[in-house]
C-alpha atoms as a PDB file:
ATOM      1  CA  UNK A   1     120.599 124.703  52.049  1.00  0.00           C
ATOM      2  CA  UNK A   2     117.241 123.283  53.180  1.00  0.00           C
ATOM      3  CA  UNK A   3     114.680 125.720  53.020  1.00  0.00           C
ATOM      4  CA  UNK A   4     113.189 126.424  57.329  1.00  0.00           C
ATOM      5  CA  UNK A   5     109.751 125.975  57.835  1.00  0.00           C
ATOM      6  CA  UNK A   6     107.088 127.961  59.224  1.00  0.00           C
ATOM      7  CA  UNK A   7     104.683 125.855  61.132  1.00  0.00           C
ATOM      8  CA  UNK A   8     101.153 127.137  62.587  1.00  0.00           C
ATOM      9  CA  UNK A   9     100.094 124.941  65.368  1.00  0.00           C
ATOM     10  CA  UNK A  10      96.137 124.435  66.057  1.00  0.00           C
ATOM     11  CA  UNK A  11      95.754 123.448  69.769  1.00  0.00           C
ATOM     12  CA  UNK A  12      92.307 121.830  69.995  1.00  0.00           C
ATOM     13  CA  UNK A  13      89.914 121.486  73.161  1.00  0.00           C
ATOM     14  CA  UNK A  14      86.263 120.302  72.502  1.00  0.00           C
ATOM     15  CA  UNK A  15      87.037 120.911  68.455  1.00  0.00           C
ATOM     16  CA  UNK A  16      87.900 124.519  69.170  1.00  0.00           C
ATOM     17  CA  UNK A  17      91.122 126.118  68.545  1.00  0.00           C
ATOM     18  CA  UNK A  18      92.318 127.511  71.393  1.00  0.00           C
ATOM     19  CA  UNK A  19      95.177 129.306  72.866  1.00  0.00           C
ATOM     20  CA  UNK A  20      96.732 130.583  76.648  1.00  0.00           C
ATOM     21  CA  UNK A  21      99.727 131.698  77.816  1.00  0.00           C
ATOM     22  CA  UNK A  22     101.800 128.432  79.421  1.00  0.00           C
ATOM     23  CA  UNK A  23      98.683 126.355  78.250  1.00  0.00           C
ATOM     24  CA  UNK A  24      96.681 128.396  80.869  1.00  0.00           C
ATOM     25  CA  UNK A  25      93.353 130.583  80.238  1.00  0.00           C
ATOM     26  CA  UNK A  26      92.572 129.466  77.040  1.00  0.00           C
ATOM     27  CA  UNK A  27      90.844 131.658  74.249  1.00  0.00           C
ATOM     28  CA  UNK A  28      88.593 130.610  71.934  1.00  0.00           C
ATOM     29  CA  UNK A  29      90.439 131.066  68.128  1.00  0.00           C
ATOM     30  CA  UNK A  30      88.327 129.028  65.777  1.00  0.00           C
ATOM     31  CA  UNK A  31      87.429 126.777  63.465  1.00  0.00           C
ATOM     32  CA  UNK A  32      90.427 124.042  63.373  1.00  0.00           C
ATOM     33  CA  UNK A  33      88.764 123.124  59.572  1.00  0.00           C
ATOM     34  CA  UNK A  34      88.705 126.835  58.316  1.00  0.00           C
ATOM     35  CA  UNK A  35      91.637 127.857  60.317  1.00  0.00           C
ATOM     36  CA  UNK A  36      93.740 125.006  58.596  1.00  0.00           C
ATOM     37  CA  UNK A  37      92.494 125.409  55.198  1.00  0.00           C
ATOM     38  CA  UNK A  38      93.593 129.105  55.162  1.00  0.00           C
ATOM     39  CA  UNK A  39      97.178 128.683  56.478  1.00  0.00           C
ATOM     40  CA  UNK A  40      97.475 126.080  53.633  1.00  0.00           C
ATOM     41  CA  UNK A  41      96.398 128.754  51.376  1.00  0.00           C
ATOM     42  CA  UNK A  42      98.642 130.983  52.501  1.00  0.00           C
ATOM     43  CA  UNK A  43     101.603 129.410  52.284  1.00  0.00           C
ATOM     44  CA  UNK A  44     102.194 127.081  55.559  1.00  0.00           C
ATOM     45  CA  UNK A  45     104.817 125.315  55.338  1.00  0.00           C
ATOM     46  CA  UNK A  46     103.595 122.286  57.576  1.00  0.00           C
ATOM     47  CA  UNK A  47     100.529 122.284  59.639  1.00  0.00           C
ATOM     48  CA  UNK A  48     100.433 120.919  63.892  1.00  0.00           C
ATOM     49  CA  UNK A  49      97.137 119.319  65.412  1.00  0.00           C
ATOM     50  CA  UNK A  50      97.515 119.042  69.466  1.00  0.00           C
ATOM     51  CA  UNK A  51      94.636 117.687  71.174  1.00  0.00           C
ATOM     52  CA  UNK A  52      95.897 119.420  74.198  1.00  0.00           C
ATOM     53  CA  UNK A  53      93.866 117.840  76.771  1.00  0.00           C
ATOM     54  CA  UNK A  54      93.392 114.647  75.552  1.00  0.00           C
ATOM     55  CA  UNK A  55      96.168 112.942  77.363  1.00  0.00           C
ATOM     56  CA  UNK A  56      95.314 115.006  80.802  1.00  0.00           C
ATOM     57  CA  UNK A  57      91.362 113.847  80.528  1.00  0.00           C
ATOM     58  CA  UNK A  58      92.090 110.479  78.922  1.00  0.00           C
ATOM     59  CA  UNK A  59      90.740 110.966  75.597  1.00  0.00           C
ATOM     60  CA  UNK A  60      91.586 109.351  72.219  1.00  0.00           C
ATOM     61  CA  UNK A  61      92.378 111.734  69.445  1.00  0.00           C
ATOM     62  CA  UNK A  62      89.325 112.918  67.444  1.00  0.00           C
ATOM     63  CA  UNK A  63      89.756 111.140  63.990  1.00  0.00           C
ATOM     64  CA  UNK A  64      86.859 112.382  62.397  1.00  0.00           C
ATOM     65  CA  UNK A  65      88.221 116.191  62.783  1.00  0.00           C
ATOM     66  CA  UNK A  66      91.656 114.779  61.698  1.00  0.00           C
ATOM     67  CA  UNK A  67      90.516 113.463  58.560  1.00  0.00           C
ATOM     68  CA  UNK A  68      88.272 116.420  57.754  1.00  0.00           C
ATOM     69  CA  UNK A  69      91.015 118.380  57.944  1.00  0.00           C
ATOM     70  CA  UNK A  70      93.322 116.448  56.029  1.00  0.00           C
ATOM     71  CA  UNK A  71      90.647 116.592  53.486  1.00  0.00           C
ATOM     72  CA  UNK A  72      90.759 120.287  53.147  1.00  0.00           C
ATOM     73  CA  UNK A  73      94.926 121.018  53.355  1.00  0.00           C
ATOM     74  CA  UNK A  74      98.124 120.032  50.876  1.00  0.00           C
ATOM     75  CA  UNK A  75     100.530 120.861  53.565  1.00  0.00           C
ATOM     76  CA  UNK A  76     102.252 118.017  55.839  1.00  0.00           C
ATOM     77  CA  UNK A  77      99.920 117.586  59.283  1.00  0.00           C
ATOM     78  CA  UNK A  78     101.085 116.221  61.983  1.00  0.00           C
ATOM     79  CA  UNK A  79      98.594 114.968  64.623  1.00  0.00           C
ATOM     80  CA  UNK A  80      99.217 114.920  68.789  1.00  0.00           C
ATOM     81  CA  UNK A  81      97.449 114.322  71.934  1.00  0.00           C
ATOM     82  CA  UNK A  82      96.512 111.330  73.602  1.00  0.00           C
ATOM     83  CA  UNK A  83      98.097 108.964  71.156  1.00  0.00           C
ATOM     84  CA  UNK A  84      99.682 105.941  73.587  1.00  0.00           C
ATOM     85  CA  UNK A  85      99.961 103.290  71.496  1.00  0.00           C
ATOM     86  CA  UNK A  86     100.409 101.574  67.316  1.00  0.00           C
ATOM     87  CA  UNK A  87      96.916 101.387  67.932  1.00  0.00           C
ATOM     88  CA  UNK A  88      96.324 105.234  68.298  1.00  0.00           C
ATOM     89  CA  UNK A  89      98.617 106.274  65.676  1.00  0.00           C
ATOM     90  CA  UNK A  90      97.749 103.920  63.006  1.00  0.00           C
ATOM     91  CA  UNK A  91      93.929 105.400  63.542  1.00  0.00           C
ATOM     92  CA  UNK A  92      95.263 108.957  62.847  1.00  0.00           C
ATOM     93  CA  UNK A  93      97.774 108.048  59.801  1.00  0.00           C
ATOM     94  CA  UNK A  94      94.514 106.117  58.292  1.00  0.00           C
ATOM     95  CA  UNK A  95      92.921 109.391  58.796  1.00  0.00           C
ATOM     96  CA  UNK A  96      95.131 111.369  57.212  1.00  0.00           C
ATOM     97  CA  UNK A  97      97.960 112.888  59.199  1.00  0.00           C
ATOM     98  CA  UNK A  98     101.625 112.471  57.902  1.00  0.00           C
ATOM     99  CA  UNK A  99     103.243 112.283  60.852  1.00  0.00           C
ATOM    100  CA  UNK A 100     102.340 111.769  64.473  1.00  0.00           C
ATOM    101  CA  UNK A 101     103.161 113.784  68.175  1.00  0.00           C
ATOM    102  CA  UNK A 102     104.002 112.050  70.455  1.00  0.00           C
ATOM    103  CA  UNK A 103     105.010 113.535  74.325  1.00  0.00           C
ATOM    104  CA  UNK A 104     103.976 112.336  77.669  1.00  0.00           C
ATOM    105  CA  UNK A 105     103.102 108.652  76.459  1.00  0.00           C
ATOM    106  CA  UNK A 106     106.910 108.401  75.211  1.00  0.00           C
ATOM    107  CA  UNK A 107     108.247 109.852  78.544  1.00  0.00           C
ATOM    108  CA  UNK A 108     106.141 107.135  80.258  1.00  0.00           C
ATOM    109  CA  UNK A 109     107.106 104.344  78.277  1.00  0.00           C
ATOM    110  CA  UNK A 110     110.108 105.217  75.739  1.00  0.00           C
ATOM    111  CA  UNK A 111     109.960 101.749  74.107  1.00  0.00           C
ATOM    112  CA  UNK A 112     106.661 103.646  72.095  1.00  0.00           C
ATOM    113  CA  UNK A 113     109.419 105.488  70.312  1.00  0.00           C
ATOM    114  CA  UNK A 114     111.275 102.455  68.954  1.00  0.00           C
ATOM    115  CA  UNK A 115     107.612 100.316  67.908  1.00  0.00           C
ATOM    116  CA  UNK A 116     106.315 103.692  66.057  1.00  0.00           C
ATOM    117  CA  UNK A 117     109.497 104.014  63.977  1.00  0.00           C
ATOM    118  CA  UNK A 118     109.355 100.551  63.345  1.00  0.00           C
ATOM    119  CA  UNK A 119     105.987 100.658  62.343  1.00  0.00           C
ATOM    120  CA  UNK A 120     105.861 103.707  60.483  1.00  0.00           C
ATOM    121  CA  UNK A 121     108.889 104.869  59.895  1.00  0.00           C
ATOM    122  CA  UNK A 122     111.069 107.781  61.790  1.00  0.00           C
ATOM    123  CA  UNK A 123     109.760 110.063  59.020  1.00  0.00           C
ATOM    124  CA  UNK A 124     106.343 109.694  60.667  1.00  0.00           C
ATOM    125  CA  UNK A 125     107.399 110.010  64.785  1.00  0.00           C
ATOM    126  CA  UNK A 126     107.920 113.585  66.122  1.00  0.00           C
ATOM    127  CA  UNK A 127     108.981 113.245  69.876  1.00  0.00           C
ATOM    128  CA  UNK A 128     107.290 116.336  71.311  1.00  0.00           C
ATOM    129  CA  UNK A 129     109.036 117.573  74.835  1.00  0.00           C
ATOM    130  CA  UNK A 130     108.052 120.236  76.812  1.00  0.00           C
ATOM    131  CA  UNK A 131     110.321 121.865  79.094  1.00  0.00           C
ATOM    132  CA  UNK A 132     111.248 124.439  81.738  1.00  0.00           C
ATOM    133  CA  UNK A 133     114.449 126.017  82.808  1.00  0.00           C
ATOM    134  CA  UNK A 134     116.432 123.682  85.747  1.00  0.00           C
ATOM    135  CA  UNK A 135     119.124 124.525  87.387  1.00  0.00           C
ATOM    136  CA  UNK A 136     119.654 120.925  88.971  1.00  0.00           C
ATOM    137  CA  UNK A 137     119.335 119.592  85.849  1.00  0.00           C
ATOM    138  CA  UNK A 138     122.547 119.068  83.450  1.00  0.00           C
ATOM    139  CA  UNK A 139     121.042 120.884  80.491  1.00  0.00           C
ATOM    140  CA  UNK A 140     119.334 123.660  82.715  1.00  0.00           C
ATOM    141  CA  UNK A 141     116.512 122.302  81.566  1.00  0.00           C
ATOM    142  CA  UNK A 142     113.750 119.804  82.872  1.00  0.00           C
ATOM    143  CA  UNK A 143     111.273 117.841  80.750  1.00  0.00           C
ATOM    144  CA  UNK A 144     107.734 118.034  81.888  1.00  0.00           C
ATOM    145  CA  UNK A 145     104.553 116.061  81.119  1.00  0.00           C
ATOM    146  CA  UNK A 146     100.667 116.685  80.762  1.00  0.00           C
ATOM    147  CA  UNK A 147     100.490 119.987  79.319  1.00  0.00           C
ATOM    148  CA  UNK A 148     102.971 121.204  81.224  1.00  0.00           C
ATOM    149  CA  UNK A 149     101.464 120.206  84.833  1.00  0.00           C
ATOM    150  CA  UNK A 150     103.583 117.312  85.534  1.00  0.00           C
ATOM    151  CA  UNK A 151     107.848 117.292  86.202  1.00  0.00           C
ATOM    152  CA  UNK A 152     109.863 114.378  85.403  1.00  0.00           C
ATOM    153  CA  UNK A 153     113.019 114.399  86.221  1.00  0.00           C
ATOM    154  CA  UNK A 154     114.463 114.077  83.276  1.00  0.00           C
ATOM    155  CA  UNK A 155     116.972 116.126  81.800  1.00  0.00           C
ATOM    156  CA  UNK A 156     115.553 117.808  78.360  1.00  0.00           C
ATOM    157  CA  UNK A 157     119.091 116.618  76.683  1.00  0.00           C
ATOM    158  CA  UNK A 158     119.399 113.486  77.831  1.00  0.00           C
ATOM    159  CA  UNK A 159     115.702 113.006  76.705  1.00  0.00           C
ATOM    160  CA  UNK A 160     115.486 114.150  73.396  1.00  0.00           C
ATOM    161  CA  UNK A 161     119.591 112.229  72.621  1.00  0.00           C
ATOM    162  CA  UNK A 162     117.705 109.208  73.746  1.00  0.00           C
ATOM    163  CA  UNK A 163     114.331 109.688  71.884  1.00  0.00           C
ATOM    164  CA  UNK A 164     116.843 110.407  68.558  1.00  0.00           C
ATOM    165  CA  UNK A 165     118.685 106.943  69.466  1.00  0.00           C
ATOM    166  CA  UNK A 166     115.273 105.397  69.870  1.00  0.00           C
ATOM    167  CA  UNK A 167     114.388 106.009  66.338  1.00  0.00           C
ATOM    168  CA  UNK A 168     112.383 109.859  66.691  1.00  0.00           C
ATOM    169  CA  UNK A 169     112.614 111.550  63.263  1.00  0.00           C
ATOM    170  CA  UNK A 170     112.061 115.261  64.403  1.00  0.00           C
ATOM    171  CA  UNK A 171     111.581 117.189  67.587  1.00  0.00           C
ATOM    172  CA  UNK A 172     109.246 119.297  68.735  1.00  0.00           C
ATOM    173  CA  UNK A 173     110.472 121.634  71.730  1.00  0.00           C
ATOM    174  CA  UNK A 174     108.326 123.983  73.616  1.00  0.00           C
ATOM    175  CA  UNK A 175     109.735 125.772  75.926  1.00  0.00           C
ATOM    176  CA  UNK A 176     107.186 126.546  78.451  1.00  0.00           C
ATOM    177  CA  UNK A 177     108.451 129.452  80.027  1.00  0.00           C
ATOM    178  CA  UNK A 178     108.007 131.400  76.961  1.00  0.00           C
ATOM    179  CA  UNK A 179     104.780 129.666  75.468  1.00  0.00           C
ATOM    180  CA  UNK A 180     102.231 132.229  75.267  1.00  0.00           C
ATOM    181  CA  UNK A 181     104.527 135.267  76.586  1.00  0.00           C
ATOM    182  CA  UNK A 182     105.643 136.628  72.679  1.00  0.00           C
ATOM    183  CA  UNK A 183     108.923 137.428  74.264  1.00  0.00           C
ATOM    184  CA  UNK A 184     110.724 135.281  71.558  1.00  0.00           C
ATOM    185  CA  UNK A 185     112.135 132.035  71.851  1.00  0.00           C
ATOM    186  CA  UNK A 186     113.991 130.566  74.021  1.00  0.00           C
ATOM    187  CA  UNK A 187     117.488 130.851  72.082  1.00  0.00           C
ATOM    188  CA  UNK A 188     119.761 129.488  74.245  1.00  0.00           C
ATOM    189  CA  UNK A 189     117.774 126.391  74.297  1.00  0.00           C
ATOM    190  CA  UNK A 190     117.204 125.698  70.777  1.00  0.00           C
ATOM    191  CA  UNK A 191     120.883 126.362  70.124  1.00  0.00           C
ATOM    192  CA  UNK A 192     121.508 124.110  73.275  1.00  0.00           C
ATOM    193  CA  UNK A 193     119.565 120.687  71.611  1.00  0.00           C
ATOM    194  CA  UNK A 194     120.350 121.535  67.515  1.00  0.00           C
ATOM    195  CA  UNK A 195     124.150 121.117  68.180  1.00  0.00           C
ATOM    196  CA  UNK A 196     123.859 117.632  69.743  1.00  0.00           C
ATOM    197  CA  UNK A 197     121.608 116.114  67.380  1.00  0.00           C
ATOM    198  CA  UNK A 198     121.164 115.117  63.820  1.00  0.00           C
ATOM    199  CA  UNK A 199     117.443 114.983  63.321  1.00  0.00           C
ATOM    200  CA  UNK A 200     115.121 118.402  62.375  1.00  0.00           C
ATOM    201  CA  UNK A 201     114.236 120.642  65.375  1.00  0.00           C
ATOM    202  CA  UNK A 202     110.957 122.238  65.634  1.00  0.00           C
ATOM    203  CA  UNK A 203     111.024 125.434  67.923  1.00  0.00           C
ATOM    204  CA  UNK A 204     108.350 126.453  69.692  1.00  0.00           C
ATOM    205  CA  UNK A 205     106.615 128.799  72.575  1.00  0.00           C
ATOM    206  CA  UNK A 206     107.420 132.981  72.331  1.00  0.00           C
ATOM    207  CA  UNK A 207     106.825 133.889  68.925  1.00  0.00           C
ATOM    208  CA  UNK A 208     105.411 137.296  68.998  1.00  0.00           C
ATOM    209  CA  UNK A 209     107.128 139.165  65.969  1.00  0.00           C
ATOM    210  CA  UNK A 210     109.362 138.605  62.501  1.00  0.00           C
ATOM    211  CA  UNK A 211     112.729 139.194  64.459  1.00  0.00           C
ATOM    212  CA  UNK A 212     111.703 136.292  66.429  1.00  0.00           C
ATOM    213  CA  UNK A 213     111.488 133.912  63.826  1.00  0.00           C
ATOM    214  CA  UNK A 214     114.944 135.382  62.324  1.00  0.00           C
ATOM    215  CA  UNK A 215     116.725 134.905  65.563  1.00  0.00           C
ATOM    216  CA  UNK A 216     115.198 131.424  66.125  1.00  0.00           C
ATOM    217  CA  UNK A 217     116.979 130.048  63.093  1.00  0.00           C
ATOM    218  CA  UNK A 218     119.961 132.317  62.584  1.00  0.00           C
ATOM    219  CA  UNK A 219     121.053 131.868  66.449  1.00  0.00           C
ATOM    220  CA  UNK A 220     118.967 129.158  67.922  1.00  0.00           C
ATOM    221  CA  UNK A 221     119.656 126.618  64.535  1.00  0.00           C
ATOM    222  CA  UNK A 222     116.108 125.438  64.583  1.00  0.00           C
ATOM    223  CA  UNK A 223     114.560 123.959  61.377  1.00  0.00           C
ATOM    224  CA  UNK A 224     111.391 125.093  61.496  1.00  0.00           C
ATOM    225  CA  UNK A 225     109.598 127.456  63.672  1.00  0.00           C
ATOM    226  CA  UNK A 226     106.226 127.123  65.170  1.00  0.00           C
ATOM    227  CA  UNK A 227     103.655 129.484  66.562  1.00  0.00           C
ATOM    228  CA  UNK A 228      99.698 130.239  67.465  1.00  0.00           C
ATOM    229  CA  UNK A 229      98.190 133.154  68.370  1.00  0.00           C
ATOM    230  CA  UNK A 230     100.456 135.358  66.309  1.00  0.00           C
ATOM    231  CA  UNK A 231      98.940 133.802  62.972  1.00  0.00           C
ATOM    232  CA  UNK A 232      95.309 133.201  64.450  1.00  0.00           C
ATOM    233  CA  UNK A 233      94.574 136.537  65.905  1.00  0.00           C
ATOM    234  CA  UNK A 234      96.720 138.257  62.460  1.00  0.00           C
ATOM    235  CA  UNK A 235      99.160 139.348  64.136  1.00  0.00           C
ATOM    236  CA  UNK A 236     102.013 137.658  61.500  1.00  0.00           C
ATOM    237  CA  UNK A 237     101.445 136.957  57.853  1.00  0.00           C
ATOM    238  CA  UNK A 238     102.976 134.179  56.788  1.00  0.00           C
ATOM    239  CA  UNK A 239     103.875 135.315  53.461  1.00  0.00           C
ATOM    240  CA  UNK A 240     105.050 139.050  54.909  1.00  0.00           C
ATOM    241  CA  UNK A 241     106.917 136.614  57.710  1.00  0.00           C
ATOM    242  CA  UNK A 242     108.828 134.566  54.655  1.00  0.00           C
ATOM    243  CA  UNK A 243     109.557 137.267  52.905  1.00  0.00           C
ATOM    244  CA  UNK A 244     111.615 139.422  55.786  1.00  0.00           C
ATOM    245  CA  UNK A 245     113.228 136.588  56.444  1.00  0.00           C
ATOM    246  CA  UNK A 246     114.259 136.048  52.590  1.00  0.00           C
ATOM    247  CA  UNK A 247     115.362 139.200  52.881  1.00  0.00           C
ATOM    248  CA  UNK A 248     117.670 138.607  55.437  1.00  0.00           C
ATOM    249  CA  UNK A 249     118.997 135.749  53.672  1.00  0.00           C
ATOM    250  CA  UNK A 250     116.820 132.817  55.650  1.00  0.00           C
ATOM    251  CA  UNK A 251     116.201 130.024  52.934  1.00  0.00           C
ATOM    252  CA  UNK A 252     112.256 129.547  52.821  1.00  0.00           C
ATOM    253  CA  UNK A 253     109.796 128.643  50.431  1.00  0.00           C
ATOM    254  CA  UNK A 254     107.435 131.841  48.955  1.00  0.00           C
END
């Protein structure tokens, strides 16, 4: 049994870490350096940069903060925001993320999918998606685009089935009408994409205690689990999280 990962996310505006509730009225939380070194010391599984404004003010990632960081973690990082083309990607692999995000870019112009997994490898392209419930839509659920600001049209199955075919090596869902709320997450969705594909699923947006993260991958079948504000403002341990779940039989590393 593969062991589910627990996966702190560091949203980044103006090389802060910040976080909101449905990427609204964002908090200060940090140092993205210092805040990434400890969850590597404490036993992160994987580590998540977004950029979260970059694609919404037109910004290229910051290398120079990615490869800081990089320098200072031995966990997997994957790196998001703003990335649009080879060209962006290869700057923040050569700076020392593992994998990159990519989101609204894709949704824009799929074919991205297909040249990143061709030039890096499917190991290396997470298709983020961020959606909200839809009852028009076939799924119930609608993706949406620029931090959540921006509907598509597109159904959030159809989507991510497509970005799989088109060579995406892991997804990263957020639903956003639980991001921010600690309410848990959305179970029904997670459950919803894991059974119709064949690639890793990343859950995110609702964390707010340990049952969460139980329910997430006992009932909603995700692979990995990620969160914010419950492991930057101490709310979780990571090590107290992996251990209840161990407890309750959920294969993680300790």
């Amino acid at each position: 049994m593969l062991a589910k990962r627990i996966i702190p996310c560091l949203d980044i505006k103006d090389g802060r870490v910040v976080k909101g509730i449905n990427f609204l009225s964002l908090r200060d939380a940090g140092s993205p350096v210092e805040m990434a070194r400890l969850y590597s010391d404490l036993g992160a599984d994987e580590l998540v940069f977004l950029d979260i404004t970059a694609t919404v003010e037109g910004r290229k990632n910051l290398s120079s903060l990615v490869r800081e960081i990089s320098e200072n973690i031995s966990i997997p990082f994957t790196v998001g925001g703003g990335i649009g083309s080879i060209e962006d990607a290869s700057i923040v692999i050569k700076s020392g993320a593992d994998k990159v995000s990519i989101n609204s870019a894709a949704v824009r112009r799929p074919d991205l999918i297909d040249e990143m997994a061709g030039e890096f490898g499917s190991q290396c392209v997470v298709l983020a998606c961020d959606v909200r419930r839809s009852s028009v839509m076939p799924s119930g659920y609608e993706v949406v685009i620029d931090g959540g600001r921006k509907r598509t049209g597109k159904d959030a199955l159809e989507w991510i089935k497509e970005g799989e075919n088109r060579g995406s090596g892991e997804i990263l869902l957020t639903s956003m009408d639980h991001d921010g709320t600690k309410s848990g997450f959305a179970i029904d969705l997670n459950s919803k994409i894991s059974s119709n594909i064949d690639i890793p699923l990343i859950a995110s947006g609702g964390a707010g205690k340990a049952e969460h993260f139980y329910d997430v991958f006992e009932n909603g079948k995700a692979d990995a689990a990620l969160a914010a504000s419950v492991f930057h403002f101490h709310e979780i341990d990571i090590m107290e999280l992996k251990r209840y779940l161990r407890e309750r039989n959920i294969a993680v590393r300790i």
